[in-house]
Protein backbone atom coordinates (compact mmCIF):
# COMPACT_ATOMS: atom_id res chain seq x y z
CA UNK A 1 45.48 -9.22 -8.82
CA UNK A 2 41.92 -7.73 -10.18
CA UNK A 3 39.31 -10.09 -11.46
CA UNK A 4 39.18 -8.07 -14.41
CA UNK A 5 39.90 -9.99 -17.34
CA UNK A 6 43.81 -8.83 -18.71
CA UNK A 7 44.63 -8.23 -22.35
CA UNK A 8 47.37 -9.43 -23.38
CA UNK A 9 50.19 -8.08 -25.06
CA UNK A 10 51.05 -9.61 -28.80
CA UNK A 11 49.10 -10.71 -31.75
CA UNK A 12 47.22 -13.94 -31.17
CA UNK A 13 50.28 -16.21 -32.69
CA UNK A 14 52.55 -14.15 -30.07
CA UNK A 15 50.54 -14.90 -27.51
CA UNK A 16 50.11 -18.88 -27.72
CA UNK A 17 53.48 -18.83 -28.61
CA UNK A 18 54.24 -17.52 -25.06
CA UNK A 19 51.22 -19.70 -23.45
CA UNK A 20 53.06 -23.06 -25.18
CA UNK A 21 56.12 -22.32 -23.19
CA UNK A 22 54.12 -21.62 -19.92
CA UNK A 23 52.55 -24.50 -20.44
CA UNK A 24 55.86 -26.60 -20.88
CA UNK A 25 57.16 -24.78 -17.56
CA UNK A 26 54.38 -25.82 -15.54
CA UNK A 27 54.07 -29.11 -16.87
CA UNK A 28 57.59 -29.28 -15.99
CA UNK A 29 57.11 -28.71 -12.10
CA UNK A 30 56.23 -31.97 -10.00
CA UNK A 31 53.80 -29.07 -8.04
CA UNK A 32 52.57 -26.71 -10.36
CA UNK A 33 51.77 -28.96 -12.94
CA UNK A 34 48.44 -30.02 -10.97
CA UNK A 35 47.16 -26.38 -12.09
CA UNK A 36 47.26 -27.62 -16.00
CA UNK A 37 43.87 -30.30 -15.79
CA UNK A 38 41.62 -26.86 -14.44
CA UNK A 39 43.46 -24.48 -16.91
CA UNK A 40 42.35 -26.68 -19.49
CA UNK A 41 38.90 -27.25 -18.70
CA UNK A 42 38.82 -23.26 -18.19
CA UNK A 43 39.70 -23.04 -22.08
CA UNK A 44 37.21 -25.77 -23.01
CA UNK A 45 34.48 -24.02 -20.70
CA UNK A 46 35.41 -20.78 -22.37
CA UNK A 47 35.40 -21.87 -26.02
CA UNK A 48 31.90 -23.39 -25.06
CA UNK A 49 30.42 -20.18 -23.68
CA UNK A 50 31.52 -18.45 -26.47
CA UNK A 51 29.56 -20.91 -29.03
CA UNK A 52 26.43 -20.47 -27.47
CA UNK A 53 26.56 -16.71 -26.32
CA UNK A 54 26.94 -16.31 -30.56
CA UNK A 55 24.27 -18.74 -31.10
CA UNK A 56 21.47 -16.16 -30.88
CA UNK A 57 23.34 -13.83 -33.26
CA UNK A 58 24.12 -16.56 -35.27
CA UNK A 59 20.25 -17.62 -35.38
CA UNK A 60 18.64 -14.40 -35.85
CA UNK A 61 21.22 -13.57 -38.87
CA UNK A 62 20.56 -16.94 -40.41
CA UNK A 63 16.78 -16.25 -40.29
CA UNK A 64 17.56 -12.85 -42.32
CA UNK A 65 19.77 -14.45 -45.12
CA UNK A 66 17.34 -14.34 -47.83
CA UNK A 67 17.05 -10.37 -46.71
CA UNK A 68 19.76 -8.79 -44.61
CA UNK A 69 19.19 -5.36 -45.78
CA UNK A 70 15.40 -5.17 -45.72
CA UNK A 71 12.68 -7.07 -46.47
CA UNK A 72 12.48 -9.18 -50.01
CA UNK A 73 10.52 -7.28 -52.90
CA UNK A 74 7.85 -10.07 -52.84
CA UNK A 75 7.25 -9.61 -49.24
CA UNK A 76 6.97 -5.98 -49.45
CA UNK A 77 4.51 -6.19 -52.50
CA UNK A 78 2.54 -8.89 -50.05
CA UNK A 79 2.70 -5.81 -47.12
CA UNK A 80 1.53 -3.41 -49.76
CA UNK A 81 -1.27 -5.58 -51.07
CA UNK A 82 -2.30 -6.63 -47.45
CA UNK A 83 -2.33 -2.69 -46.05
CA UNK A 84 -4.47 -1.38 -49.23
CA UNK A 85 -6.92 -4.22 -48.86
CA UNK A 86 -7.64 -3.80 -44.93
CA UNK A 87 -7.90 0.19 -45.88
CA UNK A 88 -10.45 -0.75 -48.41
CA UNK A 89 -12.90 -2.91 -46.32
CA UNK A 90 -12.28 -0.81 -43.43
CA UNK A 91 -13.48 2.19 -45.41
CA UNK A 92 -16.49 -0.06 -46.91
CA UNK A 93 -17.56 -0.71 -43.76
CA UNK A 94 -17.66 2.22 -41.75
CA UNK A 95 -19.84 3.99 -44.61
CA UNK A 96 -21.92 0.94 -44.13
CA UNK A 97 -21.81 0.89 -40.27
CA UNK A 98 -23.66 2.65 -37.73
CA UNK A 99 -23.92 6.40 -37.59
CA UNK A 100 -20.76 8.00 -35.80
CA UNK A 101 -21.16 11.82 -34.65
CA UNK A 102 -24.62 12.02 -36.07
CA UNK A 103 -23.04 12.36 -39.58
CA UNK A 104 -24.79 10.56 -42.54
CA UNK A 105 -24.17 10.84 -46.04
CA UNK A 106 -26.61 11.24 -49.03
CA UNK A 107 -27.10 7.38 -50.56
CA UNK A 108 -25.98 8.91 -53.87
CA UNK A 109 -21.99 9.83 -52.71
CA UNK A 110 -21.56 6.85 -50.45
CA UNK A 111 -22.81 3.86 -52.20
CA UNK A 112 -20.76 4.26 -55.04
CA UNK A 113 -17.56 4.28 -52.50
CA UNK A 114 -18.78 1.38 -50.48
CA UNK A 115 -19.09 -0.65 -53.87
CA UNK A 116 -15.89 0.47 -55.19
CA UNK A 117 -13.77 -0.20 -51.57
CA UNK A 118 -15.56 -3.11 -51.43
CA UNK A 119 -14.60 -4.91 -54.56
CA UNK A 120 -11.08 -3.12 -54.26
CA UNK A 121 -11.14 -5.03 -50.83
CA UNK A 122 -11.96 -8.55 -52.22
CA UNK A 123 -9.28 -7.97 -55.16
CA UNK A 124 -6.56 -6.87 -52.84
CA UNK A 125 -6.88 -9.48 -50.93
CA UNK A 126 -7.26 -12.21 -53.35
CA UNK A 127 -4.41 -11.24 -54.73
CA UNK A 128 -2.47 -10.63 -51.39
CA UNK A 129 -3.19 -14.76 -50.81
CA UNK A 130 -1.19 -15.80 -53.73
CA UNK A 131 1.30 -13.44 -52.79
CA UNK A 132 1.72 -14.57 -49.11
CA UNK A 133 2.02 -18.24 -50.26
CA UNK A 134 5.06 -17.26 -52.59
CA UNK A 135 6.72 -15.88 -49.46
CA UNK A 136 5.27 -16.45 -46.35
CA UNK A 137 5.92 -13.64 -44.16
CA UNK A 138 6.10 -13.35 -40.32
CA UNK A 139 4.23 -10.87 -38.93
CA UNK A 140 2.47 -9.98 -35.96
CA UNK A 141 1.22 -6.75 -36.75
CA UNK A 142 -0.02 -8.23 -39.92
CA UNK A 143 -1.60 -11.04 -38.45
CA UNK A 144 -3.38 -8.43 -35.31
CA UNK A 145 -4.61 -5.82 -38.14
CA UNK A 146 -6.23 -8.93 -40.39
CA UNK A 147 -8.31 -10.15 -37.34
CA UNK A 148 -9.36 -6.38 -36.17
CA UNK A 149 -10.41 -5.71 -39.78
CA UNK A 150 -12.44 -9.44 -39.66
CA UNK A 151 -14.21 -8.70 -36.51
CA UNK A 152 -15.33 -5.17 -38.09
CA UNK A 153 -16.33 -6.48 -41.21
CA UNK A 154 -18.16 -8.80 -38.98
CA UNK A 155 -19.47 -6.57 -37.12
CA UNK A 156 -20.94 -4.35 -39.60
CA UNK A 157 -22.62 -6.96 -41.47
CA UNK A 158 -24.31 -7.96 -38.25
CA UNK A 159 -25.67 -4.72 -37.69
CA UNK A 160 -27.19 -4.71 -41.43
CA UNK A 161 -28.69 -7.95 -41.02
CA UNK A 162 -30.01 -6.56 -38.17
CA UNK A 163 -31.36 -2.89 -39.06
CA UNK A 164 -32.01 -3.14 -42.76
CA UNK A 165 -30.88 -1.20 -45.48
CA UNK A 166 -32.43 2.13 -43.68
CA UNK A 167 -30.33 3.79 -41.57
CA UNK A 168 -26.79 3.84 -40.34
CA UNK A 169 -24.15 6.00 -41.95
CA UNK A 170 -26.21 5.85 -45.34
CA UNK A 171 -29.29 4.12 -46.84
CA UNK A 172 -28.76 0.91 -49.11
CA UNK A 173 -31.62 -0.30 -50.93
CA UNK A 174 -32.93 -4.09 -50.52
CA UNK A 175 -31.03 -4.89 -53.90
CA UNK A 176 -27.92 -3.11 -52.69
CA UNK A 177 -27.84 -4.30 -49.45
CA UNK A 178 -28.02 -8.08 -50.47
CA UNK A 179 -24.92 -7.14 -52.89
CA UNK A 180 -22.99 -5.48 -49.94
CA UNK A 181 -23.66 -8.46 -47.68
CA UNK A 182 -22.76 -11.13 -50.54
CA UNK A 183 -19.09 -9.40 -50.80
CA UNK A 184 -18.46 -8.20 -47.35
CA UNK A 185 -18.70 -12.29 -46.56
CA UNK A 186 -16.22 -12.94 -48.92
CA UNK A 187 -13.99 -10.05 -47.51
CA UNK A 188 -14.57 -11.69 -44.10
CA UNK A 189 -13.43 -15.19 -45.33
CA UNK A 190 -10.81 -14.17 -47.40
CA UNK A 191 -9.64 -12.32 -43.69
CA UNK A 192 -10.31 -15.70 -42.10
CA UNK A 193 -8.04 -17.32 -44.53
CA UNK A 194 -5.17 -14.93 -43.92
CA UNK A 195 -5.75 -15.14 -40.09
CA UNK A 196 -5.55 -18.63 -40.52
CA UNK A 197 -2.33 -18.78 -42.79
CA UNK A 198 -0.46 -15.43 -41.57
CA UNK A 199 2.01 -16.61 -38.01
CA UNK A 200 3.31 -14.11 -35.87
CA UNK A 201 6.58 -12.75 -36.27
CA UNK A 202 9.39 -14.78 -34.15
CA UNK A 203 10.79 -12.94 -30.95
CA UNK A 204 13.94 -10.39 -31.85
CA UNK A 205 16.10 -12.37 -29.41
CA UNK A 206 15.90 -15.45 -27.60
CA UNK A 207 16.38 -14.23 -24.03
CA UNK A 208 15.41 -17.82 -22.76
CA UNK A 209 19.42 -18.57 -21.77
CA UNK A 210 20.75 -15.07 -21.46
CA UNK A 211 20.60 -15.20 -17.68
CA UNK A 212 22.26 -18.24 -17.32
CA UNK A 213 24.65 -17.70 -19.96
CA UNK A 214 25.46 -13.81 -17.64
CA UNK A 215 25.80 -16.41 -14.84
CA UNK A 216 28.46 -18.41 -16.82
CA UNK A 217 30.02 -15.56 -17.72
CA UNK A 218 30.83 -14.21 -14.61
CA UNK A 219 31.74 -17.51 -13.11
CA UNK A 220 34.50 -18.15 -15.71
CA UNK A 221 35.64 -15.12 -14.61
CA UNK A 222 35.99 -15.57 -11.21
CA UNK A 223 38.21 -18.95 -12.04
CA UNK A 224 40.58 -17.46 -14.26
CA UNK A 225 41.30 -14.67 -12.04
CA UNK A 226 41.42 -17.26 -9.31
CA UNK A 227 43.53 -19.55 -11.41
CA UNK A 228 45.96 -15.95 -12.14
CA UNK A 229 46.44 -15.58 -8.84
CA UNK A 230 47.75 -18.92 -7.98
CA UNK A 231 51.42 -19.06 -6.32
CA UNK A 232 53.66 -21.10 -8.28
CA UNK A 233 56.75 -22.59 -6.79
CA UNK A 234 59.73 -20.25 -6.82
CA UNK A 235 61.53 -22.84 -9.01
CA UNK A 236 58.68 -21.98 -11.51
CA UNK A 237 59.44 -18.27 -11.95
CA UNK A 238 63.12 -18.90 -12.32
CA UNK A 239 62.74 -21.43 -15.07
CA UNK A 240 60.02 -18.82 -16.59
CA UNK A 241 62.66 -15.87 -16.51
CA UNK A 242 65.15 -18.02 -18.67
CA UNK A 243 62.47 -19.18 -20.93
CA UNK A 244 61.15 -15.88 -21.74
CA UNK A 245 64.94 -14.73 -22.47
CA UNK A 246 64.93 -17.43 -25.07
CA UNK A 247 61.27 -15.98 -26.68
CA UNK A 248 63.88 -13.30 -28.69
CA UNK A 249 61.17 -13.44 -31.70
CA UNK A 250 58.51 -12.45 -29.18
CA UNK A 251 58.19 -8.28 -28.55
CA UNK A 252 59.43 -6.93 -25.61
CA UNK A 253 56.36 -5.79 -23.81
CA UNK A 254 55.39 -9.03 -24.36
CA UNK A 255 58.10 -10.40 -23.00
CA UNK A 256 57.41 -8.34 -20.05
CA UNK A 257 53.66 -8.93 -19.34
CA UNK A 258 54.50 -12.24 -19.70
CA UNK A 259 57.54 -12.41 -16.74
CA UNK A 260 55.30 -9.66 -14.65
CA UNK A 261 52.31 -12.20 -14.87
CA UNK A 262 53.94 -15.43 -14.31
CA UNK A 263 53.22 -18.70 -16.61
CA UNK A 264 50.16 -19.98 -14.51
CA UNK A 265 48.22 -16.09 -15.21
CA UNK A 266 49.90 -15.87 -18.76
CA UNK A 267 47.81 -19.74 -19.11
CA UNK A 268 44.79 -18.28 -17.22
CA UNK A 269 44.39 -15.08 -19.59
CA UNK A 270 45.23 -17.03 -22.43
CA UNK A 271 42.56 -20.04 -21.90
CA UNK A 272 39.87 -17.40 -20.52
CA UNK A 273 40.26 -14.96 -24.10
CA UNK A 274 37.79 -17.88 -25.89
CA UNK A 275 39.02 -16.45 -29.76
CA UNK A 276 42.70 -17.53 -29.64
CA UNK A 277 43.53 -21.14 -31.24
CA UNK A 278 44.49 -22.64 -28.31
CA UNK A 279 44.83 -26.75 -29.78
CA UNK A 280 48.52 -26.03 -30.18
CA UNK A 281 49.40 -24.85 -26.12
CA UNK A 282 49.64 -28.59 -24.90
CA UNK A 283 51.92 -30.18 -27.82
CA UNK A 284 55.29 -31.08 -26.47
């Protein structure tokens, strides 16, 4: 017999309808009944293999109940907030930054821009606080693009301390350049505060068990198809063969899967399927 796993023929109530009389017929044999303490424990192994191959499944969904079909509106407005304030100081600071490709821009077009991203920046992400607390998002991609922005924020202010307000992309004045470093600070704090606050998004899947659990898998397996292909006494099969006659509310096929197996496979199969309510098999 393969060590494929066997479908059975029936609906579920067919089917441990057939396994209670197997059961009864082995149990019923001074020999064979020796096979029913593993057959058992293959059903109980089963059910428990089951349970925790779901348990991921089962996790991950429950982590997603508050939105299984995308993410909440007040996380999204928290993404939205979050992505429009790291545009805004990023933009702020590279037209305060160093020159890149020996391009520089009259003081008159980028100042005003700088200002305005600027205190779009510190607004956005004031507001993007409030909005994270309400919620709380998991993100990692957040959480990376918050401490890129920071450290170029940083960055840039650095370099202004350290060549003046002459220079770089575009010229501040003194007066200007005090303002810019006053609210770039409180961009980079207000990033520091999110960096601090923001966690990274949970792995997709734990994968932790799913070798062992593949192990498992294929072990119970190997026992039902060993426990399938066990011999039982001849006096078995006869006493199966009138039994099954008796199963007239049973189909035929069956019926005849059920006599072509034998009751000790018919108890394997049955015990190894994992879904099927089982509790009732052993009852006298």
């Amino acid at each position: 017999m393969s060590s494929e796993p066997i479908r059975l023929t029936g609906s579920d109530d067919e089917i441990v309808a057939v396994a209670r009389r197997a059961w009864r017929v082995v149990a019923a044999d001074r020999e064979a009944r020796g096979l029913l303490p593993a057959l058992d424990q293959l059903g109980r192994q089963r059910r428990a293999y089951m349970a925790g191959f779901a348990a991921p499944t089962v996790a991950a969904a429950g982590s997603e109940t508050a939105a299984p079909k995308g993410r909440p509106a007040s996380s999204t407005v928290w993404y939205v907030l979050l992505a429009l304030g790291l545009l805004a100081a990023t933009v702020s600071a590279a037209l305060a930054g160093p020159m890149m490709k020996r391009v520089t821009l009259e003081a008159a077009t980028a100042v005003p821009v700088i200002f305005a991203t600027l205190i779009a920046a510190i607004v956005l992400l004031a507001v993007a606080l409030p909005a994270w607390l309400r919620r709380r998002p998991r993100s990692t991609g957040a959480l990376t693009m918050v401490v890129v922005v920071g450290l170029i924020m940083v960055a840039v202010v650095i370099y202004r301390f350290v060549i003046g307000p002459a220079g770089g992309t575009t010229d501040f004045t003194a007066a200007q350049l005090a303002w810019w470093h006053a609210g770039a600070i409180v961009v980079v704090l207000e990033l520091a505060v999110l960096a601090l606050l923001v966690r990274p998004a949970p792995d997709a899947a734990p994968n932790a068990d799913a070798g062992r659990l593949r192990d498992e898998g294929r072990r119970l397996r190997a026992d039902a198809a060993r426990l399938a292909r066990t011999d039982a006494p001849d006096a078995v099969d006869r006493e199966w063969a009138r039994e099954l006659d008796t199963l007239t509310d049973v189909p035929a096929a069956t019926r005849t899967q059920a006599q072509e197996l034998g009751p000790v496979a018919w108890l394997a199969w049955t015990f190894y399927d994992g879904d099927l309510d089982v509790s009732a098999v052993a009852r006298p």
